[in-house]
Protein backbone atom coordinates (compact mmCIF):
# COMPACT_ATOMS: atom_id res chain seq x y z
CA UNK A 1 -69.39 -59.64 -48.17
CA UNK A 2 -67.93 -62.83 -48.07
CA UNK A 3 -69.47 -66.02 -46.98
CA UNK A 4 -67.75 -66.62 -43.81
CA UNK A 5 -68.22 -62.80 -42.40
CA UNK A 6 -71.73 -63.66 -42.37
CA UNK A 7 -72.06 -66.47 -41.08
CA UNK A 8 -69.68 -65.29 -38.46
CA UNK A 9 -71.84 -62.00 -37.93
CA UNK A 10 -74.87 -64.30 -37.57
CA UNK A 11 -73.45 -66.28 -34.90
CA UNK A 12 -72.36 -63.66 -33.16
CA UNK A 13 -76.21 -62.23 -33.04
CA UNK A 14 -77.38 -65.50 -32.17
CA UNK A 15 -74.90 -65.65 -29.18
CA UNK A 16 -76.01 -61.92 -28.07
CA UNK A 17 -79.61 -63.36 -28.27
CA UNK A 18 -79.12 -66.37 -26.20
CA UNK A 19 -77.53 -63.57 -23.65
CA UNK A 20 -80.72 -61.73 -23.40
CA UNK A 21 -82.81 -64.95 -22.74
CA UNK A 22 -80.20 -66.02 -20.38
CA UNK A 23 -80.80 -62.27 -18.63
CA UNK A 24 -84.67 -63.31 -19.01
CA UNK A 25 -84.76 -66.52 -17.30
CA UNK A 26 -82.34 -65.14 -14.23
CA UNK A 27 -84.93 -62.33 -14.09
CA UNK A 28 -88.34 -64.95 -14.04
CA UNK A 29 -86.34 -67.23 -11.62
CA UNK A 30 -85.40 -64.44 -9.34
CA UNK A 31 -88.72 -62.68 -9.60
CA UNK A 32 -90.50 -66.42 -8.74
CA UNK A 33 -87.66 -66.75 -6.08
CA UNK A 34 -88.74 -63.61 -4.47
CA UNK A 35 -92.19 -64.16 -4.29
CA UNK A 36 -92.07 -67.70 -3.32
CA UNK A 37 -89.10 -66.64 -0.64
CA UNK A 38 -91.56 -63.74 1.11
CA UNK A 39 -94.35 -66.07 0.98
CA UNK A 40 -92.57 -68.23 3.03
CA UNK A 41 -91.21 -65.52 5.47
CA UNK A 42 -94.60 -64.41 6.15
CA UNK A 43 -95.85 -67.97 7.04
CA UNK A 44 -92.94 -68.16 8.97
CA UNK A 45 -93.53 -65.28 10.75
CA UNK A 46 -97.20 -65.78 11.61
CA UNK A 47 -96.58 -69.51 12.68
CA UNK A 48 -94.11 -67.43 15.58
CA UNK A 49 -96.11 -64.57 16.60
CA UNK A 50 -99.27 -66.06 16.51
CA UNK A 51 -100.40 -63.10 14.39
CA UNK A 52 -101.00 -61.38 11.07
CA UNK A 53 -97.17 -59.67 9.98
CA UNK A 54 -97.64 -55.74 8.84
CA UNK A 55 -97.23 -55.92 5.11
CA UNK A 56 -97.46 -52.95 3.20
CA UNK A 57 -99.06 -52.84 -0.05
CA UNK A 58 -96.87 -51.56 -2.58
CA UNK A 59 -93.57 -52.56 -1.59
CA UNK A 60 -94.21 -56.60 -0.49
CA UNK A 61 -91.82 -59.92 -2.21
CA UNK A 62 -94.79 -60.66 -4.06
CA UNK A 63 -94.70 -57.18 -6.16
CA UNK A 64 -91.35 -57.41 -6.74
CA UNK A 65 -90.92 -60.92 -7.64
CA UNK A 66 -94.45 -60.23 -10.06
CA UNK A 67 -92.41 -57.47 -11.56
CA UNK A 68 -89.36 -59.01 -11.90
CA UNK A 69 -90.63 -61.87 -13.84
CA UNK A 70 -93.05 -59.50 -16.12
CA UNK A 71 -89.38 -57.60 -16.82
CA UNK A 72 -88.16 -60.90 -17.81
CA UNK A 73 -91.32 -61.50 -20.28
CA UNK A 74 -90.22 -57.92 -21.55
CA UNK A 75 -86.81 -59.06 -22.14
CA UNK A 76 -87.68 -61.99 -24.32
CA UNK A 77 -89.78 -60.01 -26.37
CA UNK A 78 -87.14 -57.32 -26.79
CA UNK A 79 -84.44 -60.06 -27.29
CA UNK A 80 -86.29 -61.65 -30.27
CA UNK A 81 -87.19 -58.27 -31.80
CA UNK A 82 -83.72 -57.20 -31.62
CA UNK A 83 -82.43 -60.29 -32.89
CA UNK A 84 -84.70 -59.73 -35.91
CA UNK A 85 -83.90 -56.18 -36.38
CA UNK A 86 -79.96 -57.07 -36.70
CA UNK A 87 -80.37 -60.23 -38.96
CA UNK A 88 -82.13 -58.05 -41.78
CA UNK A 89 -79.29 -55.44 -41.26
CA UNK A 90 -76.85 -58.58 -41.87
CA UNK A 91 -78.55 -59.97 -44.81
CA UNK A 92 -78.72 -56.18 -45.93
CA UNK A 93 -74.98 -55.40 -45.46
CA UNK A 94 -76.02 -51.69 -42.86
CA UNK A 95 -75.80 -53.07 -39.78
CA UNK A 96 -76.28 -49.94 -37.22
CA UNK A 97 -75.78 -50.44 -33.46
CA UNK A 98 -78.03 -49.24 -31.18
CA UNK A 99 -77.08 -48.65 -27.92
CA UNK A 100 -80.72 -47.79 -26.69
CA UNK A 101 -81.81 -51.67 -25.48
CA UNK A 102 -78.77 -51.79 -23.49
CA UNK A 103 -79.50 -48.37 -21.92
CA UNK A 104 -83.30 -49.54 -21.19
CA UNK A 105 -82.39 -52.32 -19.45
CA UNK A 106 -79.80 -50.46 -17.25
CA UNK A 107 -82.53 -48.41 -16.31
CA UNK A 108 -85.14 -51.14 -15.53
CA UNK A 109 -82.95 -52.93 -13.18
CA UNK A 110 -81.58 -49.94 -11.69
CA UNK A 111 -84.92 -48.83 -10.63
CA UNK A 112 -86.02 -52.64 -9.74
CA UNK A 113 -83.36 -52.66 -7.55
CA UNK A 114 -84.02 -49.05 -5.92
CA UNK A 115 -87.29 -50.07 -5.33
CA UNK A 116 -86.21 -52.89 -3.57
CA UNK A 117 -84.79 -50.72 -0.78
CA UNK A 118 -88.40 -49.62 0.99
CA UNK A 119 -89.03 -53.79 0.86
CA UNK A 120 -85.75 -54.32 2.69
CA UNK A 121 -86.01 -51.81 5.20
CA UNK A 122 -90.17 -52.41 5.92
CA UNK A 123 -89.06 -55.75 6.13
CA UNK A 124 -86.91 -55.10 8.97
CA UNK A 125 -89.14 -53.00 10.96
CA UNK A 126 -92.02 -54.87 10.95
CA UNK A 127 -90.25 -57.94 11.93
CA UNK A 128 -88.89 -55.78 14.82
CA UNK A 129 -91.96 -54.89 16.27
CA UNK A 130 -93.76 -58.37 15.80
CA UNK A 131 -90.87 -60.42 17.01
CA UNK A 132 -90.66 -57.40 20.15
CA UNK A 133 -94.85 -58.37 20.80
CA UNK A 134 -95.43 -60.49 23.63
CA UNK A 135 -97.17 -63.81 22.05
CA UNK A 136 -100.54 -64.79 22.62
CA UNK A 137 -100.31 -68.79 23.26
CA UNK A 138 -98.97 -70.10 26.24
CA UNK A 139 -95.73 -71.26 26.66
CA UNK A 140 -94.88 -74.23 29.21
């Protein structure tokens, strides 16, 4: 192969790696953002009512945002793996694409963002009912 196919072949791994920690970091900040974000809302939420919010607990920000950045984690690690596994197949000259990562992570954030749903909704109702409470300090 020549010289210049290679290196081009390299580069072009090395930008497909920098995508998937690009994907990773979006994934940590959003999963931190999430966390941080319904931490906030439930402060928020007791400074108004005066009281404890419902929280379920499965489907809360924290989980999600915890999972979200673990996925991320994930994603480095299968970014560098991958990105080893297709240099040798460079150097070797039998580069074989496999479509499999890309179908893993499809399904990860598909079912990250299904079970997001339940933590949308619960959100809703339980903010209903504690904003519908009469409050327990005295107003002037």
């Amino acid at each position: 192969m020549p010289k210049i196919d290679r290196q081009r072949e390299h580069q072009a791994n090395e930008r497909t790696f920098l995508a998937w920690l690009r994907t990773a970091i979006a994934l940590i900040g959003f999963g931190f953002a999430i966390a941080r974000f319904g931490l906030f809302l439930s402060q928020l939420n007791m400074t108004i009512a005066q009281q404890e919010p419902v929280r379920n607990i499965f489907f809360n920000s924290e989980n999600l945002g915890l999972v979200l950045v673990l996925f991320g984690i994930i994603t480095i690690a299968m970014a560098a793996w991958r990105y080893n596994q297709v240099y040798g197949q460079i150097e070797r000259g039998d580069y074989q694409p496999n479509r499999s990562l890309v179908w893993i992570m499809t399904g990860m954030v598909i079912t990250l963002g299904i079970l997001s749903i339940p933590l949308l909704i619960l959100r809703n109702n339980s903010d209903y009912r504690i904003n519908n409470q009469p409050r327990s300090r005295n107003l002037p």
